[in-house]
PDB file of N, CA and C in Angstrom:
ATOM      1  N   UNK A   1    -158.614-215.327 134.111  1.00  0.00           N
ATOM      2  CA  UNK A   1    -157.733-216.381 134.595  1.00  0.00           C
ATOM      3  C   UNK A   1    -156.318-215.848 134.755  1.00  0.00           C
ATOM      4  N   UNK A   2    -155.836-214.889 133.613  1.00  0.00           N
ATOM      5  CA  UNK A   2    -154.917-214.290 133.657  1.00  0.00           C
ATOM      6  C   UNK A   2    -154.323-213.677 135.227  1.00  0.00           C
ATOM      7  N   UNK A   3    -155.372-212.716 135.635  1.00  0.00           N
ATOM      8  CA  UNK A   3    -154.963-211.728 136.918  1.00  0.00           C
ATOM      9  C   UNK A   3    -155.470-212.889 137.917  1.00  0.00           C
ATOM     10  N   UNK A   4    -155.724-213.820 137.988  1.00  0.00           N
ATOM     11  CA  UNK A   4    -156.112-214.883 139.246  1.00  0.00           C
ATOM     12  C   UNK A   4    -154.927-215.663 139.384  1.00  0.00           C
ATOM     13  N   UNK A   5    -153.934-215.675 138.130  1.00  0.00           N
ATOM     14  CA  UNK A   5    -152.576-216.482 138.700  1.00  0.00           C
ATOM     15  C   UNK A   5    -151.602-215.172 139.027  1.00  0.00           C
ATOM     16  N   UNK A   6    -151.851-213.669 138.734  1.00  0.00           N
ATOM     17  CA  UNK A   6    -151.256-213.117 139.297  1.00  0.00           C
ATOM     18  C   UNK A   6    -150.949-212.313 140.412  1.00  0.00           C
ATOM     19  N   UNK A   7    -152.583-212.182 141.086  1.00  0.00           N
ATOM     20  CA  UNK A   7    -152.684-212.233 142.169  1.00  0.00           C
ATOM     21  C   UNK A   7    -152.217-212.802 142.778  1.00  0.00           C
ATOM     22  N   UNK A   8    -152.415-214.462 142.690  1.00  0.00           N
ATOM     23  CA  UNK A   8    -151.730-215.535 143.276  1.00  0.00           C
ATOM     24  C   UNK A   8    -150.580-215.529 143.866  1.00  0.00           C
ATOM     25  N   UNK A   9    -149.905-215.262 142.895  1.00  0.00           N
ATOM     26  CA  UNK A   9    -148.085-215.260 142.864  1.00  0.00           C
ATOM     27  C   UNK A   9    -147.767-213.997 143.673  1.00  0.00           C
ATOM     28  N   UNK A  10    -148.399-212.735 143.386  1.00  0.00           N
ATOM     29  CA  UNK A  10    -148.157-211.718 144.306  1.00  0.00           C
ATOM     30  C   UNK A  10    -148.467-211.818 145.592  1.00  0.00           C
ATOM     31  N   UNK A  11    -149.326-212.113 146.054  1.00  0.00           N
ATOM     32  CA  UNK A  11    -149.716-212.485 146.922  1.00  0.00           C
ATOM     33  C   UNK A  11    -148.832-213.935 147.625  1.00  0.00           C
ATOM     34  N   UNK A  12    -148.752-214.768 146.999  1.00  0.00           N
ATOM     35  CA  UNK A  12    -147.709-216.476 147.283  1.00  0.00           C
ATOM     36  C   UNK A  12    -146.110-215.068 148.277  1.00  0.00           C
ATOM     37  N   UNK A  13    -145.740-214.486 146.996  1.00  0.00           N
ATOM     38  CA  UNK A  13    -144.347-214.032 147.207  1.00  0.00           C
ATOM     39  C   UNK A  13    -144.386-213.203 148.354  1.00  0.00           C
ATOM     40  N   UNK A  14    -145.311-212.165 148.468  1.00  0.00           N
ATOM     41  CA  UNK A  14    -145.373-211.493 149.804  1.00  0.00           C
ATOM     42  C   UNK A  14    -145.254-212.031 151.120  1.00  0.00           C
ATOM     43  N   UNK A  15    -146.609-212.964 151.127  1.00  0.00           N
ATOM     44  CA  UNK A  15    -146.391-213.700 152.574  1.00  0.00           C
ATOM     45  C   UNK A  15    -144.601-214.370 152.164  1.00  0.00           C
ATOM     46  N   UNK A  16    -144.041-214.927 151.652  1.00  0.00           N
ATOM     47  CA  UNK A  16    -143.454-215.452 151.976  1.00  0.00           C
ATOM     48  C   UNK A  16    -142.066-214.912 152.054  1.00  0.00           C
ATOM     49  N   UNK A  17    -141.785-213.630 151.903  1.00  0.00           N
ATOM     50  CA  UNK A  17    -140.938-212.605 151.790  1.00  0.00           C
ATOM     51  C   UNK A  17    -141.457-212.336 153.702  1.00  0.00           C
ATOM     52  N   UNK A  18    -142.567-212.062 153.721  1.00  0.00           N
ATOM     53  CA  UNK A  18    -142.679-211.536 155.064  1.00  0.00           C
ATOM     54  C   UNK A  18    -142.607-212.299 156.376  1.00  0.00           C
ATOM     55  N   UNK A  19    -142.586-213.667 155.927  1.00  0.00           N
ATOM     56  CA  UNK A  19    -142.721-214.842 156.965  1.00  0.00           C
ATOM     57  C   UNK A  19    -140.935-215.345 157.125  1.00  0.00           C
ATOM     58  N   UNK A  20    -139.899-215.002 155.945  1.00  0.00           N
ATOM     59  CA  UNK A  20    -139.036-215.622 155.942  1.00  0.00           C
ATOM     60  C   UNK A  20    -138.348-214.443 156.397  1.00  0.00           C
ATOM     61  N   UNK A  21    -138.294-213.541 156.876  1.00  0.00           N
ATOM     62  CA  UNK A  21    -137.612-211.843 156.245  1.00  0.00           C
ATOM     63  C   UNK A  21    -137.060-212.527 158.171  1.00  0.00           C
ATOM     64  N   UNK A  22    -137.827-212.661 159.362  1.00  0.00           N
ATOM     65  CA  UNK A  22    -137.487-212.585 160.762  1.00  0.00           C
ATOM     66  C   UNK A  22    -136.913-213.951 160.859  1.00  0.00           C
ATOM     67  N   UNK A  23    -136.115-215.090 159.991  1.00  0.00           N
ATOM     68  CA  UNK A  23    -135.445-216.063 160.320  1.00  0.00           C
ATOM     69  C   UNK A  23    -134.510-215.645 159.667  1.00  0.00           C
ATOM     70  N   UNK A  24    -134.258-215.381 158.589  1.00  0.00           N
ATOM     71  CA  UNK A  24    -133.045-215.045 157.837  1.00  0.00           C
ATOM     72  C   UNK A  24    -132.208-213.762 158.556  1.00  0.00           C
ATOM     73  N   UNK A  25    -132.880-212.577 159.442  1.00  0.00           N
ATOM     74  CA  UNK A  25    -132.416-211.554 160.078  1.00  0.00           C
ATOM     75  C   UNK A  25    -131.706-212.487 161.282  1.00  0.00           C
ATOM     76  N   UNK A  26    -132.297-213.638 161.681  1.00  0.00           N
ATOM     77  CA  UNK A  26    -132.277-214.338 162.782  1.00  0.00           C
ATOM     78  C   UNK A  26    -130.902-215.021 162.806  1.00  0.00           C
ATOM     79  N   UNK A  27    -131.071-215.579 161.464  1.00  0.00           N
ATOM     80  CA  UNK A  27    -129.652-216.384 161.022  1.00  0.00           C
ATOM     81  C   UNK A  27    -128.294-215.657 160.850  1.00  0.00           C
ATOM     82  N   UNK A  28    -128.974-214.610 160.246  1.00  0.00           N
ATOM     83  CA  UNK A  28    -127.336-213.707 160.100  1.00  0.00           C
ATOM     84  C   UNK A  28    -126.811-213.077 161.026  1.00  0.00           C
ATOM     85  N   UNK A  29    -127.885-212.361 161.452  1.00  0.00           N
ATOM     86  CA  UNK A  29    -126.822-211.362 162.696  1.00  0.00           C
ATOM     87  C   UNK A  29    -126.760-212.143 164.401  1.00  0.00           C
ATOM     88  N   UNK A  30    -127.494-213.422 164.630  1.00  0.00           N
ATOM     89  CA  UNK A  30    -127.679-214.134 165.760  1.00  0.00           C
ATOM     90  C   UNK A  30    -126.985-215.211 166.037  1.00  0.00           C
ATOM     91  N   UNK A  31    -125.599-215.251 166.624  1.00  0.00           N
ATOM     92  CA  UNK A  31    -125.476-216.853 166.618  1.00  0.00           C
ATOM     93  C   UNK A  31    -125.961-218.120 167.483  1.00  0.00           C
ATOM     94  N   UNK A  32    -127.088-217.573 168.013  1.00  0.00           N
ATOM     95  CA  UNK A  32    -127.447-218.794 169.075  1.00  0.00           C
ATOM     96  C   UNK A  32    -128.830-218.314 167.985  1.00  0.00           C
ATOM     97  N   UNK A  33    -129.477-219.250 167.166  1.00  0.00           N
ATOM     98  CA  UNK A  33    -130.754-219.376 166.802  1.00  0.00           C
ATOM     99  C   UNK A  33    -131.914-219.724 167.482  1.00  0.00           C
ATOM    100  N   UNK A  34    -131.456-220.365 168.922  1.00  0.00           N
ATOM    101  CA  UNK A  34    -132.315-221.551 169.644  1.00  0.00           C
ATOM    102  C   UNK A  34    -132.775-220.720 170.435  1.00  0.00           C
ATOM    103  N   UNK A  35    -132.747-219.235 170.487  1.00  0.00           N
ATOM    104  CA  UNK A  35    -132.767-217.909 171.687  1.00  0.00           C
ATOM    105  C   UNK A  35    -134.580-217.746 171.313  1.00  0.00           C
ATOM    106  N   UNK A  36    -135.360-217.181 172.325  1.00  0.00           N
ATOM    107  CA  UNK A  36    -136.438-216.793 172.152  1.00  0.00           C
ATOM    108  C   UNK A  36    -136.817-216.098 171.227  1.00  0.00           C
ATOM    109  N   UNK A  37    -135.758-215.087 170.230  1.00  0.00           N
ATOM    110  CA  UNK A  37    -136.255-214.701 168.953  1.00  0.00           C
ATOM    111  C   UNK A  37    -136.417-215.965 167.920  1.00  0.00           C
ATOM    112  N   UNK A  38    -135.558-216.774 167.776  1.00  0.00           N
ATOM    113  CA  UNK A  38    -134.840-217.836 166.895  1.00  0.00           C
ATOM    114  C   UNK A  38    -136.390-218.337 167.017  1.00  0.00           C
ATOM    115  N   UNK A  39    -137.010-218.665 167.522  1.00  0.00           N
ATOM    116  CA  UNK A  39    -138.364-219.770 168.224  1.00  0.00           C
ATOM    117  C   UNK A  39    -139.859-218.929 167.771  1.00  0.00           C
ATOM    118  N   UNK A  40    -139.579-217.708 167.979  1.00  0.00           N
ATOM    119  CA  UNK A  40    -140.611-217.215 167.138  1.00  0.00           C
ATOM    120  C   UNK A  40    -140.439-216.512 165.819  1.00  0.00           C
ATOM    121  N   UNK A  41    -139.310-216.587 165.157  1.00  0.00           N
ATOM    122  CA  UNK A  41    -138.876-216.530 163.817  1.00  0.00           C
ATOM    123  C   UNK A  41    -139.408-218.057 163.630  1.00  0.00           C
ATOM    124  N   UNK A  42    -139.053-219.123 163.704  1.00  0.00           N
ATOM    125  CA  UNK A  42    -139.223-220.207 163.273  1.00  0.00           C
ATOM    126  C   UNK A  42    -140.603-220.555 163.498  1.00  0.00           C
ATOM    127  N   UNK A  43    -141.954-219.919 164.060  1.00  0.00           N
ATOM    128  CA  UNK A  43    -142.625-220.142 164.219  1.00  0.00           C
ATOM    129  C   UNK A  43    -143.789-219.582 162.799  1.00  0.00           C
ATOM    130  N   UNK A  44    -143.249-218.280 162.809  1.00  0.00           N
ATOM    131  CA  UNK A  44    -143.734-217.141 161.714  1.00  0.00           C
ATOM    132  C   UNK A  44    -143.268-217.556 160.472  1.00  0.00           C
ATOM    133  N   UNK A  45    -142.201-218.946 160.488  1.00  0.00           N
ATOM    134  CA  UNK A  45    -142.150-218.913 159.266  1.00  0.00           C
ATOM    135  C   UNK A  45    -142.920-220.448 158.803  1.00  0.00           C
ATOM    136  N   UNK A  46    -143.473-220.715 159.854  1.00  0.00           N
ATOM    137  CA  UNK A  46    -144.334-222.194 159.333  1.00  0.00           C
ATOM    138  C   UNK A  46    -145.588-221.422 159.587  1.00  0.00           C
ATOM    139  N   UNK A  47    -146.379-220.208 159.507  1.00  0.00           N
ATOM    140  CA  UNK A  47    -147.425-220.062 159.186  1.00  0.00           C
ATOM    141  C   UNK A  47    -147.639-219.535 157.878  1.00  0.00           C
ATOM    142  N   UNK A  48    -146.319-219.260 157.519  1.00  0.00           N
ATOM    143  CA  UNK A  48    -146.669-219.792 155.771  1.00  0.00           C
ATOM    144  C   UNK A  48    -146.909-220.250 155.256  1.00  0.00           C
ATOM    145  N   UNK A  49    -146.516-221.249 155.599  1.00  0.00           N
ATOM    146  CA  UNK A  49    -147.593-222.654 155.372  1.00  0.00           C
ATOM    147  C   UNK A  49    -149.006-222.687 155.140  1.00  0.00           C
ATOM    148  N   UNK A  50    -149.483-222.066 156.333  1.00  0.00           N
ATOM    149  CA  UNK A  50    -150.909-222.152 156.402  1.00  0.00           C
ATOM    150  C   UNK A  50    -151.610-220.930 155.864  1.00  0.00           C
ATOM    151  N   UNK A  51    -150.780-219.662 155.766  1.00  0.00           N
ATOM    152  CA  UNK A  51    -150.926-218.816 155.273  1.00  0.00           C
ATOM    153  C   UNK A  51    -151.180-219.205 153.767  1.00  0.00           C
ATOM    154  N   UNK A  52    -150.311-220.056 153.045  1.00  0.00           N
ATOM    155  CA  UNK A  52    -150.545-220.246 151.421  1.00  0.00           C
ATOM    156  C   UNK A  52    -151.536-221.511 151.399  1.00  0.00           C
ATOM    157  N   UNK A  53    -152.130-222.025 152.164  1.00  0.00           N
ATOM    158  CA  UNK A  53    -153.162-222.540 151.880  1.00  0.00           C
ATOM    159  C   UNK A  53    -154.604-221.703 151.915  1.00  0.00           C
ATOM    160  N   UNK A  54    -154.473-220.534 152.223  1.00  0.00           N
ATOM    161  CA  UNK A  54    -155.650-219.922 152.456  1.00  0.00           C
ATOM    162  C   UNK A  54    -155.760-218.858 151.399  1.00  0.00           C
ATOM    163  N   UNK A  55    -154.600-218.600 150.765  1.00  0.00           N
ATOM    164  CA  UNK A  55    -154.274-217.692 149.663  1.00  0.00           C
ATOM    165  C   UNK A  55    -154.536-218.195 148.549  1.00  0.00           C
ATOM    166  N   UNK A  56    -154.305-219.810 148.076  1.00  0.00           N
ATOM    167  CA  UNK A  56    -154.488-220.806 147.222  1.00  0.00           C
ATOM    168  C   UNK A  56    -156.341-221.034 147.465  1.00  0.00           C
ATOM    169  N   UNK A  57    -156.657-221.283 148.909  1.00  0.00           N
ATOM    170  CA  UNK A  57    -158.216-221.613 148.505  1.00  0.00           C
ATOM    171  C   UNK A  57    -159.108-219.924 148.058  1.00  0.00           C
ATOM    172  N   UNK A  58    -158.301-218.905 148.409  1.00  0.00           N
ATOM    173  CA  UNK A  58    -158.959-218.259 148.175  1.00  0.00           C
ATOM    174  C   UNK A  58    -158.903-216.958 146.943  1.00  0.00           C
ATOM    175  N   UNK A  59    -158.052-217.695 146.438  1.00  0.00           N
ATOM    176  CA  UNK A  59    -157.802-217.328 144.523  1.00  0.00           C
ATOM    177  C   UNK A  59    -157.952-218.122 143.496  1.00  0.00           C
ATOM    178  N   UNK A  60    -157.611-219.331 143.834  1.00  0.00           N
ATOM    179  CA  UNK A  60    -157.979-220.244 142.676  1.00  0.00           C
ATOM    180  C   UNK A  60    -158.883-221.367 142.747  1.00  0.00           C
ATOM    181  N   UNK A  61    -159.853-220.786 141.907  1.00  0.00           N
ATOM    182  CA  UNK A  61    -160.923-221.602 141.960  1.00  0.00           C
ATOM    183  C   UNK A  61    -161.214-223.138 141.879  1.00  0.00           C
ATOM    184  N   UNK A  62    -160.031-223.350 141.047  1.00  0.00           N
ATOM    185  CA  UNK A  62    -159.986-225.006 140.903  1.00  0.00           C
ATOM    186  C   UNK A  62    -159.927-225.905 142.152  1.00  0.00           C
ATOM    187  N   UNK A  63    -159.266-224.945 143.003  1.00  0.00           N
ATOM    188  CA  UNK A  63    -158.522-225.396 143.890  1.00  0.00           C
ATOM    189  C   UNK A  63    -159.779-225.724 145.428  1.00  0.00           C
ATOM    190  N   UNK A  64    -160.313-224.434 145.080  1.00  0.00           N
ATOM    191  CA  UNK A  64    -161.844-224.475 145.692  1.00  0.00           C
ATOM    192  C   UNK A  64    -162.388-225.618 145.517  1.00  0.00           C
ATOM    193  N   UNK A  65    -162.725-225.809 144.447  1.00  0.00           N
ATOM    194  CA  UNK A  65    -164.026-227.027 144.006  1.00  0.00           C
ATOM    195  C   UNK A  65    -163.399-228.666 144.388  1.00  0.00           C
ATOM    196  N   UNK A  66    -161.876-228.687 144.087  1.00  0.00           N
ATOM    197  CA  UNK A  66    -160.935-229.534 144.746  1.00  0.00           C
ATOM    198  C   UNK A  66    -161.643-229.926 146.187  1.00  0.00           C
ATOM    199  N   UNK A  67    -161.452-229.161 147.261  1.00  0.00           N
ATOM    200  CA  UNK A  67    -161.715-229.399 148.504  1.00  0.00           C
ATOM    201  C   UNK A  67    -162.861-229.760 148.552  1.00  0.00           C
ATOM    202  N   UNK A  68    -163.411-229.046 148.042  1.00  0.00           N
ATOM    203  CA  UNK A  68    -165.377-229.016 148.010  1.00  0.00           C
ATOM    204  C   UNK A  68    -165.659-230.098 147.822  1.00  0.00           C
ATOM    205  N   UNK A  69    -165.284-230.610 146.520  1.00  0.00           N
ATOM    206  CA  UNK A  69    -165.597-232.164 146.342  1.00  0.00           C
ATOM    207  C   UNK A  69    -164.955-233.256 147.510  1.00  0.00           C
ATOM    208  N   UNK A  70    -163.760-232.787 147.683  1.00  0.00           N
ATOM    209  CA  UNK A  70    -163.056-234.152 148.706  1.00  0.00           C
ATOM    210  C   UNK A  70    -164.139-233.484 150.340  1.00  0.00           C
ATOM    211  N   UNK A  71    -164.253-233.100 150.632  1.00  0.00           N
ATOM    212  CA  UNK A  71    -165.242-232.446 151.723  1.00  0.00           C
ATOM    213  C   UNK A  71    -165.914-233.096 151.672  1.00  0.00           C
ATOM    214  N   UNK A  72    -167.015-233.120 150.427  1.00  0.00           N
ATOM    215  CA  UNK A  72    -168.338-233.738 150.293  1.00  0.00           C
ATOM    216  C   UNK A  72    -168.261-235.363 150.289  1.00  0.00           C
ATOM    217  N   UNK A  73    -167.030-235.898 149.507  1.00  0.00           N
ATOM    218  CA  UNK A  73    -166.859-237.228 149.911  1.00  0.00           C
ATOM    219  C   UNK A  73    -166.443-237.694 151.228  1.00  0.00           C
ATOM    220  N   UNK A  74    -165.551-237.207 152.134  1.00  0.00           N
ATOM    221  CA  UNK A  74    -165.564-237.334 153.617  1.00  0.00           C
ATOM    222  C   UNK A  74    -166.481-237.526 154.635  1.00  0.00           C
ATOM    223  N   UNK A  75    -167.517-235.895 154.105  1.00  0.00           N
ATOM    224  CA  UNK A  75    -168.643-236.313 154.918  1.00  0.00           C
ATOM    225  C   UNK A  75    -169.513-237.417 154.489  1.00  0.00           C
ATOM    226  N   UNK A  76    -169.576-237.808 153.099  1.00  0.00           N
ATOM    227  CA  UNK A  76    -170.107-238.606 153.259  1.00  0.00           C
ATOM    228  C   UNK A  76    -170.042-240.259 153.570  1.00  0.00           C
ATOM    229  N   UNK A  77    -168.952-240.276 154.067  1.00  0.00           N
ATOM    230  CA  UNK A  77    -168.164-241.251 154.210  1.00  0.00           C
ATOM    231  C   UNK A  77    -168.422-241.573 155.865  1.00  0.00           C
ATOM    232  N   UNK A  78    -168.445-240.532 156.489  1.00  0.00           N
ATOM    233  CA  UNK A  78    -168.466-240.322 158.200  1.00  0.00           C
ATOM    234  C   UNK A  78    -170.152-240.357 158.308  1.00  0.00           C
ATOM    235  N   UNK A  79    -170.882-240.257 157.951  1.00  0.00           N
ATOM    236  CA  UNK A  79    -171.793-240.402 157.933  1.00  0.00           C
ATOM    237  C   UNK A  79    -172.567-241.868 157.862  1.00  0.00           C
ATOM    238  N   UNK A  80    -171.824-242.456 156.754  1.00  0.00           N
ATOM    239  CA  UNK A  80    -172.209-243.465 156.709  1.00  0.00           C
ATOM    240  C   UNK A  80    -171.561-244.610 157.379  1.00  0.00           C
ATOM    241  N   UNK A  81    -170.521-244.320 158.270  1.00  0.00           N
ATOM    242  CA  UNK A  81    -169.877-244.694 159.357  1.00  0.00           C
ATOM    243  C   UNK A  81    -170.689-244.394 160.585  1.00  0.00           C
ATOM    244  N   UNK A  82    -170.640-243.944 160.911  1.00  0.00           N
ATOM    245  CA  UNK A  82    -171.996-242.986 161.925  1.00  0.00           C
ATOM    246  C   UNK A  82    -173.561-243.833 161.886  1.00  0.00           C
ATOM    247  N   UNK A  83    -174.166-243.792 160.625  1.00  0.00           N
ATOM    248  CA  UNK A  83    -175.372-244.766 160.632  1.00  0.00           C
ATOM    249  C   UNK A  83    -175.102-245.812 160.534  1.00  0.00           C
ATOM    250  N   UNK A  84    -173.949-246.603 160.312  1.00  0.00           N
ATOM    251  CA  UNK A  84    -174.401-247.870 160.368  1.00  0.00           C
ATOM    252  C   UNK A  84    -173.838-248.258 162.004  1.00  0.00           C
ATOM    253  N   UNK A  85    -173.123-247.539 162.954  1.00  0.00           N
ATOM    254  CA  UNK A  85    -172.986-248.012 164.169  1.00  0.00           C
ATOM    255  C   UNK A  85    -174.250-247.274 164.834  1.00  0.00           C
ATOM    256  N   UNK A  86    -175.587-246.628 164.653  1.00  0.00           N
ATOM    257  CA  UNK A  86    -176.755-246.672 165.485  1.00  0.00           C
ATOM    258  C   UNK A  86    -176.887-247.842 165.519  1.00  0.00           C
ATOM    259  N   UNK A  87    -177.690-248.150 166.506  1.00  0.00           N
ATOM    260  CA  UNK A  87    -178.908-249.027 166.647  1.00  0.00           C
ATOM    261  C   UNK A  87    -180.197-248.060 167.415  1.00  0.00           C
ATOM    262  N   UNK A  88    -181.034-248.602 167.188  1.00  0.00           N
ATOM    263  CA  UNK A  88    -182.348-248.099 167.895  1.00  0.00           C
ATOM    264  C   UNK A  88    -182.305-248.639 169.149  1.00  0.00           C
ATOM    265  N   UNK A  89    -182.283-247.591 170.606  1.00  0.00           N
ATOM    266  CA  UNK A  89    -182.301-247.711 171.654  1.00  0.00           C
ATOM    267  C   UNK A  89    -183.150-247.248 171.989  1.00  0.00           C
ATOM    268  N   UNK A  90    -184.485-248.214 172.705  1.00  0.00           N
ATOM    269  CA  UNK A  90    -185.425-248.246 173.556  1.00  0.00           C
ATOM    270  C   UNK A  90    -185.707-247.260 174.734  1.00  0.00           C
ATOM    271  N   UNK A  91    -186.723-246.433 174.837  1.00  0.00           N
ATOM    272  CA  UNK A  91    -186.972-245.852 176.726  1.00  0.00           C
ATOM    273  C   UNK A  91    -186.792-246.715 177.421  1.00  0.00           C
ATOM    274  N   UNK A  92    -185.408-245.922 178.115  1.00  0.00           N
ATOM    275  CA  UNK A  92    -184.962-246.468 179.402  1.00  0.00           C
ATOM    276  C   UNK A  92    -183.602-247.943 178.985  1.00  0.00           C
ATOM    277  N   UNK A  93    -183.331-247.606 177.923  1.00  0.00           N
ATOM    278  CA  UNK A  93    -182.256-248.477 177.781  1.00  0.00           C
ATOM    279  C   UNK A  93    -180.880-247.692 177.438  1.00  0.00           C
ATOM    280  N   UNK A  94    -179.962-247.805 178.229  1.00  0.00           N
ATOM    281  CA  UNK A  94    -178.777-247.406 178.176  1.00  0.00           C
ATOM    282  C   UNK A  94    -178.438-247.498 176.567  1.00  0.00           C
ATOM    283  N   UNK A  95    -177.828-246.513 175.693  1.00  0.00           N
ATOM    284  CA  UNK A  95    -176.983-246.702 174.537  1.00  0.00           C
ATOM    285  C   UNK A  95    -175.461-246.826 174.774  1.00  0.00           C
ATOM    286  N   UNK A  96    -174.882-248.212 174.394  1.00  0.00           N
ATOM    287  CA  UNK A  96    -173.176-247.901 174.531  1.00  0.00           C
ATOM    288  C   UNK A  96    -172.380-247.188 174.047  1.00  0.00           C
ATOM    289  N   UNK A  97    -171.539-246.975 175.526  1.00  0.00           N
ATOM    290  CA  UNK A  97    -170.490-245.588 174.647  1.00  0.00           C
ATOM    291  C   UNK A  97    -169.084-246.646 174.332  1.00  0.00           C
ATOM    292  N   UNK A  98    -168.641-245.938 173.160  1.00  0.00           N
ATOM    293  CA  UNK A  98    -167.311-246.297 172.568  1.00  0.00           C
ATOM    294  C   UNK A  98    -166.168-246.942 173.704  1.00  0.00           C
ATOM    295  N   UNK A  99    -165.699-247.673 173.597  1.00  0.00           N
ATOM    296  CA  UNK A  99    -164.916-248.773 174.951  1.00  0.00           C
ATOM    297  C   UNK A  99    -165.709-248.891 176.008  1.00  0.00           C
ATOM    298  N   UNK A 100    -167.214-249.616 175.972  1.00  0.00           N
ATOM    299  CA  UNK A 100    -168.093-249.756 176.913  1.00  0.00           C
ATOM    300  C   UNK A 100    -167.979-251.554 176.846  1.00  0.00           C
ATOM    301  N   UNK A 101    -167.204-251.695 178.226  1.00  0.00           N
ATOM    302  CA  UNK A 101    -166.694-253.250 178.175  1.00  0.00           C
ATOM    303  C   UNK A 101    -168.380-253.906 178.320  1.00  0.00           C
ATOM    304  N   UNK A 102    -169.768-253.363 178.697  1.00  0.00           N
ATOM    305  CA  UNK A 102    -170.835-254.375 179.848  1.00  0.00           C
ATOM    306  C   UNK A 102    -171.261-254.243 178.730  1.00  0.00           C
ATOM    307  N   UNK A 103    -171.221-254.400 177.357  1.00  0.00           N
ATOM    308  CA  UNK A 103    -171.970-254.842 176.313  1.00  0.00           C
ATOM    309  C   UNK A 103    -172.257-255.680 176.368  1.00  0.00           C
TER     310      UNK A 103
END
């Protein structure tokens, strides 16, 4: 458990040393930020974002079983949304689609 929060953190700090490193270069030596570098600095630094969600599902386990479970309740949730709007449609009978006014 020990080296799984320190991976973590090494890993957390890197990406985010490396995602922030081309806005902060951006900020200091650039004074128009809004310039085509400024836009993909600011872009690289919101995939950190998504970057530490994938670093988080894929070091800490808690965090795993977290999703896993809310996953498994979703689907089963859409599912049972899903069966209860079938009905059994007959050969040769049209099934309605979603905003089908000739119901």
């Amino acid at each position: 458990l020990k080296w799984q929060g320190i991976f973590t953190v090494l890993l957390t700090v890197t990406v985010h040393v490396l995602v922030t490193t081309p806005l902060t270069v951006t900020y200091t030596f650039s004074t128009a930020v809004h310039t085509a570098v400024g836009k993909y600095a600011y872009q690289i630094a919101a995939l950190g974002v998504v970057v530490n969600f994938w670093i988080y599902t894929l070091t800490v386990r808690s965090f795993r079983h977290f999703l896993s479970s809310r996953i498994r309740i979703i689907t089963a949730a859409v599912r049972m949304c899903l069966a209860e709007g079938e009905e059994t449609v007959e050969e040769g009978e049209r099934r309605p689609l979603l905003g089908d006014d000739n119901v």
